[in-house]
N, C-alpha and C. Protein backbone atom coordinates (compact mmCIF):
# COMPACT_ATOMS: atom_id res chain seq x y z
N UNK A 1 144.68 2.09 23.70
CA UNK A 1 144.57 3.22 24.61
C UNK A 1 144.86 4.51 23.86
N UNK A 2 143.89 5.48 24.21
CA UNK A 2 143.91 7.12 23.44
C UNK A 2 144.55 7.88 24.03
N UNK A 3 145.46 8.27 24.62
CA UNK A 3 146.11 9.37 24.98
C UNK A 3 145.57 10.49 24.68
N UNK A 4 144.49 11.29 25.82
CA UNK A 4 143.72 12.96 25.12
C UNK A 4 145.10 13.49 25.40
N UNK A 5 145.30 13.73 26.70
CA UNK A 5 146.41 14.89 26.90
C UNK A 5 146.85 14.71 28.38
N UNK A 6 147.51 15.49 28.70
CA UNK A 6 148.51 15.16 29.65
C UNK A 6 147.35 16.13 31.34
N UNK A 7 147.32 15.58 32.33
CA UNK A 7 146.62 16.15 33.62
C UNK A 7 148.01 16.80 34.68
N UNK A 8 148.46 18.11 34.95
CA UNK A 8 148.92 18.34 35.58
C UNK A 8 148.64 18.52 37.10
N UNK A 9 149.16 18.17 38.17
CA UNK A 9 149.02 18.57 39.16
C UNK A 9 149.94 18.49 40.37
N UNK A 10 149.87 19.24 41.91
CA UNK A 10 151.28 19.54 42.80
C UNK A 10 151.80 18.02 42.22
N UNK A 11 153.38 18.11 43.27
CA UNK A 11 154.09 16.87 43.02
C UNK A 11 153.33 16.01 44.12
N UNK A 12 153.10 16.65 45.17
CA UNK A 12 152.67 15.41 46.05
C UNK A 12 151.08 14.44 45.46
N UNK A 13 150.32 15.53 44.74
CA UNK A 13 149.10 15.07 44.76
C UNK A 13 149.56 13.76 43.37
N UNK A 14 150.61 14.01 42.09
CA UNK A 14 151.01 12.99 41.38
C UNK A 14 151.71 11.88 42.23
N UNK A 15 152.72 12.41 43.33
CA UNK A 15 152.89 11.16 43.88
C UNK A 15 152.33 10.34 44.62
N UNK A 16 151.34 10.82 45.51
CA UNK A 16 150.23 10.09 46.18
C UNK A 16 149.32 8.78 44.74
N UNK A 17 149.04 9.93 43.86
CA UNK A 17 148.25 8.78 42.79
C UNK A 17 149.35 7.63 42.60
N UNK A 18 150.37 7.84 42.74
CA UNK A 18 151.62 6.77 41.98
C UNK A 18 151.43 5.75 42.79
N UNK A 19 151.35 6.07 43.77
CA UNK A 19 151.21 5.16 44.89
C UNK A 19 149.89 4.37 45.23
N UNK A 20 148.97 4.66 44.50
CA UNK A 20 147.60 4.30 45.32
C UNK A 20 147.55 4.70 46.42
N UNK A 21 148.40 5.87 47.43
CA UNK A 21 148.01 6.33 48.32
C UNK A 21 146.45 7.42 48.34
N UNK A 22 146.34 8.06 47.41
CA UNK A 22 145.06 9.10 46.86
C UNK A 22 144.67 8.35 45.60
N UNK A 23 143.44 8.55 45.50
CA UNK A 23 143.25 8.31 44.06
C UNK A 23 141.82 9.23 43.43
N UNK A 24 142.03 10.71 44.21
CA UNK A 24 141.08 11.19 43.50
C UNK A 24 141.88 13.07 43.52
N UNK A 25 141.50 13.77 42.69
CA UNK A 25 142.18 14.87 42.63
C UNK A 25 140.47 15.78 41.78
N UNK A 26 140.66 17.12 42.88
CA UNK A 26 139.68 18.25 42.53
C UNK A 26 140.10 18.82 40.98
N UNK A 27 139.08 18.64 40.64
CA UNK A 27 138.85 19.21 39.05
C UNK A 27 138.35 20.68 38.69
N UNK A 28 138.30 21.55 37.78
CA UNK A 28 137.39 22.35 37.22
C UNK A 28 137.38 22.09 35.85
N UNK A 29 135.86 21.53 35.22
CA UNK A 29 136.00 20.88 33.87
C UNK A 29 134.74 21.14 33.59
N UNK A 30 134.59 20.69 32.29
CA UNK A 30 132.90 20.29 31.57
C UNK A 30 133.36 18.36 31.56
N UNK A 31 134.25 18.20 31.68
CA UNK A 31 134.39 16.91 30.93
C UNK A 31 133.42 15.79 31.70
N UNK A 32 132.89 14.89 31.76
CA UNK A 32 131.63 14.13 32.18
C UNK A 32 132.30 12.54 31.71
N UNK A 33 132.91 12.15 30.96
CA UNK A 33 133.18 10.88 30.58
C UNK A 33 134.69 10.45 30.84
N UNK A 34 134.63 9.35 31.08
CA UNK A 34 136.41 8.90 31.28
C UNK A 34 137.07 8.86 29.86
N UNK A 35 138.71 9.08 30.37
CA UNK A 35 139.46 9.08 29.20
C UNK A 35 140.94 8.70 30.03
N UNK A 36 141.78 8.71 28.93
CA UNK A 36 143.41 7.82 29.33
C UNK A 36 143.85 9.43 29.22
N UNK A 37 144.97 9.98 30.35
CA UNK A 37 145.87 10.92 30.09
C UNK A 37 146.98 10.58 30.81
N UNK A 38 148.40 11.57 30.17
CA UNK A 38 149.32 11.03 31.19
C UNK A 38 149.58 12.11 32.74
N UNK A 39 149.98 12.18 33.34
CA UNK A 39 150.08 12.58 34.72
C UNK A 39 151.48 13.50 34.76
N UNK A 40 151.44 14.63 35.13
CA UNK A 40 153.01 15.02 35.36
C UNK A 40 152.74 16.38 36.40
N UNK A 41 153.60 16.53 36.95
CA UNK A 41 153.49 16.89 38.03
C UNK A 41 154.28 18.41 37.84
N UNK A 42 153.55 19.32 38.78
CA UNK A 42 154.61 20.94 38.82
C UNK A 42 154.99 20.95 40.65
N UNK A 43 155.87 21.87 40.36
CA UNK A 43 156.47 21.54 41.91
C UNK A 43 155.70 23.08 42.74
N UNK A 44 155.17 24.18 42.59
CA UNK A 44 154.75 24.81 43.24
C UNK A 44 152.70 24.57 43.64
N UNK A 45 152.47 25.30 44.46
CA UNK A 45 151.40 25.10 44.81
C UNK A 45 150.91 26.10 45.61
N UNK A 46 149.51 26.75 45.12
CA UNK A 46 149.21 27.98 46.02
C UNK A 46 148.14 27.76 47.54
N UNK A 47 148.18 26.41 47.27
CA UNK A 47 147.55 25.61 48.42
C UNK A 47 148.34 24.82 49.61
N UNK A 48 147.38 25.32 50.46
CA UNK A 48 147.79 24.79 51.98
C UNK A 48 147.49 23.29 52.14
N UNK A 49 148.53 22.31 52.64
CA UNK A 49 148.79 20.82 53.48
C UNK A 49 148.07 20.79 54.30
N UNK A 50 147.67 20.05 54.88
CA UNK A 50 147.06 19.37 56.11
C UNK A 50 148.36 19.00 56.93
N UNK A 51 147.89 18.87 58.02
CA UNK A 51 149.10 18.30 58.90
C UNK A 51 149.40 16.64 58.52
N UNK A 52 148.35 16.19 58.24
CA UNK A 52 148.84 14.60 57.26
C UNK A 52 149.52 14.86 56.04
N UNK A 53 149.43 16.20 55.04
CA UNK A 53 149.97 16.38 53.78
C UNK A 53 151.56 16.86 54.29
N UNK A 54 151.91 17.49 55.73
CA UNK A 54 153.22 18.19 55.93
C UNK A 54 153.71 16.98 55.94
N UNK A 55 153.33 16.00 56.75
CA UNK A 55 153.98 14.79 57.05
C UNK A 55 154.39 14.08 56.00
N UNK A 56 153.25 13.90 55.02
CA UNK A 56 153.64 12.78 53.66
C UNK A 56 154.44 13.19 53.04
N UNK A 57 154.68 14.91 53.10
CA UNK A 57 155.55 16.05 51.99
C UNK A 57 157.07 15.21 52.52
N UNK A 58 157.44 15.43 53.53
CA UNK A 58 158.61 15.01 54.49
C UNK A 58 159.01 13.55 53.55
N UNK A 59 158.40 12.97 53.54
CA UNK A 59 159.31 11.58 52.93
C UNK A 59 158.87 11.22 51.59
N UNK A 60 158.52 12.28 51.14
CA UNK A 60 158.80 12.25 49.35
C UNK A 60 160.48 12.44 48.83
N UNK A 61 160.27 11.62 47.90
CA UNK A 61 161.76 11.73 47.10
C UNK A 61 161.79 13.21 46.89
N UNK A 62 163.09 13.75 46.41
CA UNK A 62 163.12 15.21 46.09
C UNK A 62 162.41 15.30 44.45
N UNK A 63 162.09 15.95 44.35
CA UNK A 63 161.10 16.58 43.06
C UNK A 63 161.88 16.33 41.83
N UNK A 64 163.36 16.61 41.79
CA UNK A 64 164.42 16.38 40.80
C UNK A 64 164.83 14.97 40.28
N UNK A 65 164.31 13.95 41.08
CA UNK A 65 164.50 12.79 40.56
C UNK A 65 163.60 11.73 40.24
N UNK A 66 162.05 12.44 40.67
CA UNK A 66 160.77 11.76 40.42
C UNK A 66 160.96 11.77 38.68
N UNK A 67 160.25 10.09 38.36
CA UNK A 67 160.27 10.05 37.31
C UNK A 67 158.73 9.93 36.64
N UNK A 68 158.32 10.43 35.73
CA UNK A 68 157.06 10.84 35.17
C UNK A 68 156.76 9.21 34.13
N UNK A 69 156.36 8.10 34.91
CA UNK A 69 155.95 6.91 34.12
C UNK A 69 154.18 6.72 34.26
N UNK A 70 153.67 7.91 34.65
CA UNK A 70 152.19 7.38 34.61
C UNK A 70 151.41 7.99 34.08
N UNK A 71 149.98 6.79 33.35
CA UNK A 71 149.24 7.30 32.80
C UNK A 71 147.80 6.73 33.43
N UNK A 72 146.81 7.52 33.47
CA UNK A 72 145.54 6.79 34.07
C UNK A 72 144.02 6.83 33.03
N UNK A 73 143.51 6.01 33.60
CA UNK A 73 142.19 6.23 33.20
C UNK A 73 141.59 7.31 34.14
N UNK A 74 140.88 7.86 34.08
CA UNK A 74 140.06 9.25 34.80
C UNK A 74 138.59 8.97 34.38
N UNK A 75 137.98 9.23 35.72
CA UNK A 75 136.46 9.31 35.77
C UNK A 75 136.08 10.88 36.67
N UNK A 76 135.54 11.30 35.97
CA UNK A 76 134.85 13.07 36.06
C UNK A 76 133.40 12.74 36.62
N UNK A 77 133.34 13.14 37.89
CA UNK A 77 131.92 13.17 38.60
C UNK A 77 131.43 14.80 39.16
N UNK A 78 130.77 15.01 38.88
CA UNK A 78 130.17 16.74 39.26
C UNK A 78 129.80 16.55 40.74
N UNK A 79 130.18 17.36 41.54
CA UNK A 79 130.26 17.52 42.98
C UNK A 79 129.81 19.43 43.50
N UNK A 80 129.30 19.07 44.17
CA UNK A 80 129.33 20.80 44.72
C UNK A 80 130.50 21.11 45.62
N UNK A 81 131.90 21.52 44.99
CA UNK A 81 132.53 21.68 45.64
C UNK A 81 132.99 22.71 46.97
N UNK A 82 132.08 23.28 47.56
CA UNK A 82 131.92 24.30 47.90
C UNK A 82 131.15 23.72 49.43
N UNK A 83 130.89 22.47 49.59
CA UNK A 83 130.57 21.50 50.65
C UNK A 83 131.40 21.52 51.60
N UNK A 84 131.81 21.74 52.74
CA UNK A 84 132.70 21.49 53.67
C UNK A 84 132.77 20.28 54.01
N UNK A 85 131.25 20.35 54.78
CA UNK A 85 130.93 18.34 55.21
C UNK A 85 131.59 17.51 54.19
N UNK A 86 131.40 17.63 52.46
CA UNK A 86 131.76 16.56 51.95
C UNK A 86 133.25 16.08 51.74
N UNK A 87 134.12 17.38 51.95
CA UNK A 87 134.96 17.03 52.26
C UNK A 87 135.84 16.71 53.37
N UNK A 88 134.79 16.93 54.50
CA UNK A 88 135.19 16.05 55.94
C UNK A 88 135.29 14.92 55.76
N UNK A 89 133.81 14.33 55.40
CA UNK A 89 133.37 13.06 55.25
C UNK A 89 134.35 12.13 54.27
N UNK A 90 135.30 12.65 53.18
CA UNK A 90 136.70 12.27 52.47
C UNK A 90 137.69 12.40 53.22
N UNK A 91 137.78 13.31 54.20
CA UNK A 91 138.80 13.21 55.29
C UNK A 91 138.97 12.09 56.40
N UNK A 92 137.70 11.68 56.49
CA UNK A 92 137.46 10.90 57.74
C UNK A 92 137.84 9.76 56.99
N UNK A 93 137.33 9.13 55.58
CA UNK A 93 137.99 8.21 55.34
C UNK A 93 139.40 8.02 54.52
N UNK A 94 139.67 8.67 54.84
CA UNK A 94 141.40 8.35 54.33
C UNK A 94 141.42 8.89 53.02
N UNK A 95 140.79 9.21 52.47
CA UNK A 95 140.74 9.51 51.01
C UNK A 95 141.09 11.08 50.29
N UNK A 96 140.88 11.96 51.18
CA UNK A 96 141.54 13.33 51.23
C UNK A 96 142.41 13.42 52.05
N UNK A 97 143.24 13.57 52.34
CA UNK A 97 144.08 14.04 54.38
C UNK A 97 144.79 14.52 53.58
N UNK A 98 145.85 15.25 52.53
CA UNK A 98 146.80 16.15 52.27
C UNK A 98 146.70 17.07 52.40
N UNK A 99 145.25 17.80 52.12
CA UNK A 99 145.27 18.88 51.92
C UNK A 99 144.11 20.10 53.08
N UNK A 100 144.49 20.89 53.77
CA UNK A 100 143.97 21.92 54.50
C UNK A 100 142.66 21.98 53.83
N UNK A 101 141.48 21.70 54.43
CA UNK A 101 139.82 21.76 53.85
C UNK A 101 140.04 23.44 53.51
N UNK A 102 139.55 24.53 54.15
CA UNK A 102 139.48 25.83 54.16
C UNK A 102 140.68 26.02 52.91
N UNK A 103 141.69 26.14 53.13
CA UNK A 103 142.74 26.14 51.97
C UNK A 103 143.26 25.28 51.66
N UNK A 104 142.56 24.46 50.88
CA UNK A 104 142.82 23.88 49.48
C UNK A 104 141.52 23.63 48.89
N UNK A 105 140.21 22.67 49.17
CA UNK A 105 139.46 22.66 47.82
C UNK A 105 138.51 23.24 48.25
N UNK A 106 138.50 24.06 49.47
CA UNK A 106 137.11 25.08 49.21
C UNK A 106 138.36 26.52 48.65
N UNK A 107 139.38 26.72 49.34
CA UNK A 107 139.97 27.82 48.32
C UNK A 107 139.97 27.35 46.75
N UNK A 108 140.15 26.39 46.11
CA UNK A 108 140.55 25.91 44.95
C UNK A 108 138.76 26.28 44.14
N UNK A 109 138.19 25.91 44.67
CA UNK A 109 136.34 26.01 43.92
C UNK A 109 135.56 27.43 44.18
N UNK A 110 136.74 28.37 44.79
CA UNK A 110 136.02 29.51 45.56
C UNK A 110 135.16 30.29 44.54
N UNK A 111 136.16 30.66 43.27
CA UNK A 111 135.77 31.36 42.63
C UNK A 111 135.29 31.14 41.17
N UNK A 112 135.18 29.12 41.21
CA UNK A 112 135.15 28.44 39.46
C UNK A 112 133.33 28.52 39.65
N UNK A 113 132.59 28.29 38.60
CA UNK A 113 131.27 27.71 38.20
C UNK A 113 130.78 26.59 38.59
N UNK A 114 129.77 26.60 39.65
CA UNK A 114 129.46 25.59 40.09
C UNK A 114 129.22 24.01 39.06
N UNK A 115 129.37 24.73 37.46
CA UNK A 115 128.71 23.48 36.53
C UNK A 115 130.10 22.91 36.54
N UNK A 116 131.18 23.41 36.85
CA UNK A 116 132.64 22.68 36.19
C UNK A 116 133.02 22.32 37.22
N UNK A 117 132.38 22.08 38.77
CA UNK A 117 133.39 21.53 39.52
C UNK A 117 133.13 19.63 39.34
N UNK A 118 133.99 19.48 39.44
CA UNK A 118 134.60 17.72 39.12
C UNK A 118 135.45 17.10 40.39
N UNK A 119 134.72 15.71 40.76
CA UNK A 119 136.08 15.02 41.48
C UNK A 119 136.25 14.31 40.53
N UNK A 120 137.63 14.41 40.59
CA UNK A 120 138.39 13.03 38.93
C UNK A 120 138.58 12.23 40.03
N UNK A 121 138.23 10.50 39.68
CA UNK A 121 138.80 9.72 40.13
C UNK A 121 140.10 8.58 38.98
N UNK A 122 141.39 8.43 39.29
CA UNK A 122 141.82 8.16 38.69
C UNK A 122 142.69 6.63 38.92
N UNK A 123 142.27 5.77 38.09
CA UNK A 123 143.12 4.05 37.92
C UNK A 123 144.87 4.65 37.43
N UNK A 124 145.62 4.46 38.24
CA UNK A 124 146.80 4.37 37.36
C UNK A 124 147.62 3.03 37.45
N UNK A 125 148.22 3.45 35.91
CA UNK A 125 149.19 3.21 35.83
C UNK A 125 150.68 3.04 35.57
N UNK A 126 151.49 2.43 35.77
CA UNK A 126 152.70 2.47 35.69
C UNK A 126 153.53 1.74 34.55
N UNK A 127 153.84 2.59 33.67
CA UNK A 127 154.67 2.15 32.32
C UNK A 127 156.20 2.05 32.52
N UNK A 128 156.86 1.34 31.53
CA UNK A 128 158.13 0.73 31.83
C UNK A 128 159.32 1.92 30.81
N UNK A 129 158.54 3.02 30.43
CA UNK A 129 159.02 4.52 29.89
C UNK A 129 158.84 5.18 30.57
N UNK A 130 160.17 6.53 30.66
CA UNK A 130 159.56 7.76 31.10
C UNK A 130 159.39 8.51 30.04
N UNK A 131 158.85 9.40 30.63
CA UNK A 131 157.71 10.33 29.80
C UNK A 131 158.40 11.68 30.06
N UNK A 132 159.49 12.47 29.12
CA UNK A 132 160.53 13.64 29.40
C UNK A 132 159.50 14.77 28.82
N UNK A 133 160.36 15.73 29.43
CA UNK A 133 160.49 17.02 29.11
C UNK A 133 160.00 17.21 26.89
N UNK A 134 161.06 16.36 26.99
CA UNK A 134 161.29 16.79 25.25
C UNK A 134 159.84 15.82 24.41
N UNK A 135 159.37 15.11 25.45
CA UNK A 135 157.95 14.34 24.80
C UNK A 135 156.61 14.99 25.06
N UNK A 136 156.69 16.32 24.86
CA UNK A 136 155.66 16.69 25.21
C UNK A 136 155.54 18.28 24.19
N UNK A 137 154.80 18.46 23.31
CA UNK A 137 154.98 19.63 22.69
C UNK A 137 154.75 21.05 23.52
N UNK A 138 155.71 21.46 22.62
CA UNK A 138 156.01 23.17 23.32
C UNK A 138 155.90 24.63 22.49
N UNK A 139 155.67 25.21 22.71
CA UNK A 139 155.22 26.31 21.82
C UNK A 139 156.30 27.42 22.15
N UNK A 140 156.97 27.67 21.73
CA UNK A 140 157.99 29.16 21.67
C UNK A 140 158.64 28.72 23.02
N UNK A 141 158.95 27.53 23.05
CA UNK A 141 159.95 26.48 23.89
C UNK A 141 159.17 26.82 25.11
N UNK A 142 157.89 26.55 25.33
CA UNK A 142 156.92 26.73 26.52
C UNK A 142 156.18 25.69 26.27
N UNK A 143 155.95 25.31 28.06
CA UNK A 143 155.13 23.99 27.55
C UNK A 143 153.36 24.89 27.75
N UNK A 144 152.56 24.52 27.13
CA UNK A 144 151.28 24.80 26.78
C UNK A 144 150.60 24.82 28.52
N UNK A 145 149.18 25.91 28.55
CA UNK A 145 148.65 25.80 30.08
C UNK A 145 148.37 24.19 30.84
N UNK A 146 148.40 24.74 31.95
CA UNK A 146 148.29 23.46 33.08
C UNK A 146 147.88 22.08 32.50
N UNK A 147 146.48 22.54 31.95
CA UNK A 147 146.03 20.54 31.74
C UNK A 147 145.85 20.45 30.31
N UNK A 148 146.64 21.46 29.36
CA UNK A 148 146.95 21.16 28.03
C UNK A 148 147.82 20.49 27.42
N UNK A 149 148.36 19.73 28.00
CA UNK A 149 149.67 19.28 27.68
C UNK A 149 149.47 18.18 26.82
N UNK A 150 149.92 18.07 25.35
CA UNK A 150 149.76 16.97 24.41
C UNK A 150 151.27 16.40 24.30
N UNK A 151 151.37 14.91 23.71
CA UNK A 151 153.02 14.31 23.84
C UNK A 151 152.81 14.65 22.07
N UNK A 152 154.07 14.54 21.94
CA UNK A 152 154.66 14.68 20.46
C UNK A 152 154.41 13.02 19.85
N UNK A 153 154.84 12.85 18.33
CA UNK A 153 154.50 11.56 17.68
C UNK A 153 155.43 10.91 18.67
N UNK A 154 156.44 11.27 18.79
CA UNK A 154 157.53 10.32 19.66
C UNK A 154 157.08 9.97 20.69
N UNK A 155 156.56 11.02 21.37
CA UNK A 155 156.17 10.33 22.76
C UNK A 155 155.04 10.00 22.92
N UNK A 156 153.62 9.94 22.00
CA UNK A 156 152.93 8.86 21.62
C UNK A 156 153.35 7.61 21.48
N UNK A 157 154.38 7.37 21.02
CA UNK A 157 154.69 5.95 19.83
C UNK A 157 155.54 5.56 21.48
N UNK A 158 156.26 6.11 21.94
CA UNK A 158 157.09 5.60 23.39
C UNK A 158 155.67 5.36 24.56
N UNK A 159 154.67 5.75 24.44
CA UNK A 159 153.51 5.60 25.41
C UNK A 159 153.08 4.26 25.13
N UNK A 160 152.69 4.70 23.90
CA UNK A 160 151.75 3.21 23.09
C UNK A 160 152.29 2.28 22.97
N UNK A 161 153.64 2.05 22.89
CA UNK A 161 154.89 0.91 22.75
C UNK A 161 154.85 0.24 24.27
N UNK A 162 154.85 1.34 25.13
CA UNK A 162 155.16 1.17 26.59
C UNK A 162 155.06 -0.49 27.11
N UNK A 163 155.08 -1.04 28.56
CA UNK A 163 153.86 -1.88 28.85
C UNK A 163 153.96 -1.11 30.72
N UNK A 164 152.34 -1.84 30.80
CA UNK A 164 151.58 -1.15 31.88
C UNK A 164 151.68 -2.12 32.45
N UNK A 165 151.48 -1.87 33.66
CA UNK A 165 151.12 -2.38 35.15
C UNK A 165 150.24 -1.64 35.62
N UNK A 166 149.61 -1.59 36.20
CA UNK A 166 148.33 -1.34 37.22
C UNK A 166 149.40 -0.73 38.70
N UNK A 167 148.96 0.13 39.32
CA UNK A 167 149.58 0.41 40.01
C UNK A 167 149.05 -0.26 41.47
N UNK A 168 147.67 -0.28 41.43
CA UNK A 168 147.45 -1.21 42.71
C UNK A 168 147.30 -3.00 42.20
N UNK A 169 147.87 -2.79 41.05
CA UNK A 169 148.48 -4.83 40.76
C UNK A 169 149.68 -4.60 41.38
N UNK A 170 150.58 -3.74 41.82
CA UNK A 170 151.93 -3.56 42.09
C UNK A 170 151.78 -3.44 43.64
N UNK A 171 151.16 -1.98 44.27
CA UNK A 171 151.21 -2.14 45.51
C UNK A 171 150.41 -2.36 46.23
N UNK A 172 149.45 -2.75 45.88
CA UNK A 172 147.64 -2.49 46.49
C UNK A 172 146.70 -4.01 46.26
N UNK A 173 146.06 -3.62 45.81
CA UNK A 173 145.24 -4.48 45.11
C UNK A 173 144.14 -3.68 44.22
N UNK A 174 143.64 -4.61 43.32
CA UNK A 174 142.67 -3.99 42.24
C UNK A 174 141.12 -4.06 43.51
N UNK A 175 141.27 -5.03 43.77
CA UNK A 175 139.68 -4.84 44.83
C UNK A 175 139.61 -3.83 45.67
N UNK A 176 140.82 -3.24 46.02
CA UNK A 176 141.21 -2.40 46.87
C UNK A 176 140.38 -0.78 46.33
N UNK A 177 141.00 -0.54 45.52
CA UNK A 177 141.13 0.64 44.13
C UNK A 177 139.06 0.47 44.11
N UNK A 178 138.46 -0.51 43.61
CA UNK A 178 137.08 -0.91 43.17
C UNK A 178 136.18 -0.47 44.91
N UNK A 179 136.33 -0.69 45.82
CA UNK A 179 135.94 -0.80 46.96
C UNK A 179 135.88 1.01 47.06
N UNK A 180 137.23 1.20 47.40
CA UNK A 180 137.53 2.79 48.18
C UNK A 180 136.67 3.47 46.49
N UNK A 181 136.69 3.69 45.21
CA UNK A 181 135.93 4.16 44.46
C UNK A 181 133.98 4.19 44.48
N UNK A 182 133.88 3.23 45.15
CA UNK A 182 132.35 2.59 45.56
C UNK A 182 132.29 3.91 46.32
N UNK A 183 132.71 3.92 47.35
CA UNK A 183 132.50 4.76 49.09
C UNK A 183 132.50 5.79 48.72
N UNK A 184 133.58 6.21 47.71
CA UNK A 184 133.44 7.88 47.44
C UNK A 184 132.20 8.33 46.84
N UNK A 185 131.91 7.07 45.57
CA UNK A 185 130.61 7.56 45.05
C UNK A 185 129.14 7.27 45.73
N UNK A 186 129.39 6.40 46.75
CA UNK A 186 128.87 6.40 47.48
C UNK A 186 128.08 7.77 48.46
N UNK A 187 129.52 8.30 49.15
CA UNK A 187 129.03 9.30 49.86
C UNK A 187 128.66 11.10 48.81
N UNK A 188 129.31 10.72 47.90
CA UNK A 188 128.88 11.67 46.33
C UNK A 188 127.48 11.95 46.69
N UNK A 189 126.72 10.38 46.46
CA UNK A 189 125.28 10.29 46.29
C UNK A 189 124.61 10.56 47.44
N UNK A 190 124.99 10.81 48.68
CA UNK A 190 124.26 10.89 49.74
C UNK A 190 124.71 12.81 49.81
N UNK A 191 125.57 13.15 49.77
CA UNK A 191 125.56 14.62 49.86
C UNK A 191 124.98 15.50 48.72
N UNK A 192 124.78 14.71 47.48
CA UNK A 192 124.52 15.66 46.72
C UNK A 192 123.32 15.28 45.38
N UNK A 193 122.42 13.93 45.87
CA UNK A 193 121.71 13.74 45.43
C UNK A 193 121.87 13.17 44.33
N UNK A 194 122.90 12.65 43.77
CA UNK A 194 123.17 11.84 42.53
C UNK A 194 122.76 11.03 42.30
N UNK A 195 122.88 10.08 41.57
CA UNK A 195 122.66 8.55 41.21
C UNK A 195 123.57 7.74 40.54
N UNK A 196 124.85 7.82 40.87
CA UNK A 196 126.09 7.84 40.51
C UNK A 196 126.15 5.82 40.78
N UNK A 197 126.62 5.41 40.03
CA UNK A 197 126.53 4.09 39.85
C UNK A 197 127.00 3.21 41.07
N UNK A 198 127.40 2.37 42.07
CA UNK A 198 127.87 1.88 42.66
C UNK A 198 128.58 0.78 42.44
């Protein structure tokens, strides 16, 4: 496994992935092919909850003691994010509900290039390391922008050493994860003309 670099995003949207509760998060990218990164989470957010996201917020651990053990595979699919319907149609099936449609991913795509919008869909998993503060390089004791984040040799060699679990081998199931990924690309291809594999 390659470790590119580290994917930041809110705490809830990393803890939902931890969980196999979500397993897809709005992108702005060129990137088109899957790759392994690790996951870590920031605690502010200029985006609005859903009344399902106030609720899930409520019985999250506090932010201070979440521990940063995951890394995923990621798949980058080009979407017109700027769709309302398509993100109803993710609402209706369980697969978006955190986040306020109007404010969050039509505010989030308002103002990016229609060529870079991305839904990442992401496999995680769960390693038997955490993944600190001090494993991650920093520049003038700053950690580098949002989804730049590279680990140091150490925390390479503590990644790669690691061992994994699958996170829906833990709480879910893998058919589970394969199924709900189908539907999304599924309804991908019906809103936006793709040919996105099934």
């Amino acid at each position: 496994m390659n470790l590119i670099k580290g994917e930041t995003a809110e705490y809830i949207n990393i803890y939902a992935l931890s969980k196999g509760d979500q397993i897809l998060l709005c992108k702005s990218t060129k990137e088109e092919n899957n790759k392994f990164v690790f996951l870590w989470s920031t605690r502010n957010s200029r985006y609005q909850l859903s009344f399902a996201g106030i609720e899930y917020k409520r019985h999250l651990p506090k932010f201070n003691t979440f521990e940063h053990r995951y890394i995923a595979d990621v798949e980058y699919y080009w979407i017109d994010g700027h769709n309302k319907e398509f993100w109803k149609a993710l609402a209706d099936m369980n697969e978006f509900k955190l986040w306020d449609i109007e404010n969050g991913p039509l505010e989030y795509y308002r103002n990016k290039p229609k060529y870079m919008h991305r839904l990442a869909i992401y496999f995680v998993d769960e390693i038997d390391k955490i993944i600190k503060r001090e494993d991650i390089v920093q520049y003038n004791g700053k950690f580098p922008p949002y989804n730049d984040k590279m680990l140091t040799s150490t925390g390479t060699e503590k990644v790669k050493n690691a061992i994994n679990e699958s996170i829906f081998g833990k709480y879910k199931s893998e058919d589970e994860f394969h199924e709900r990924k189908k539907k999304i690309l599924k309804t991908m291809n019906i809103f936006f003309g793709t040919k996105y594999e099934l």
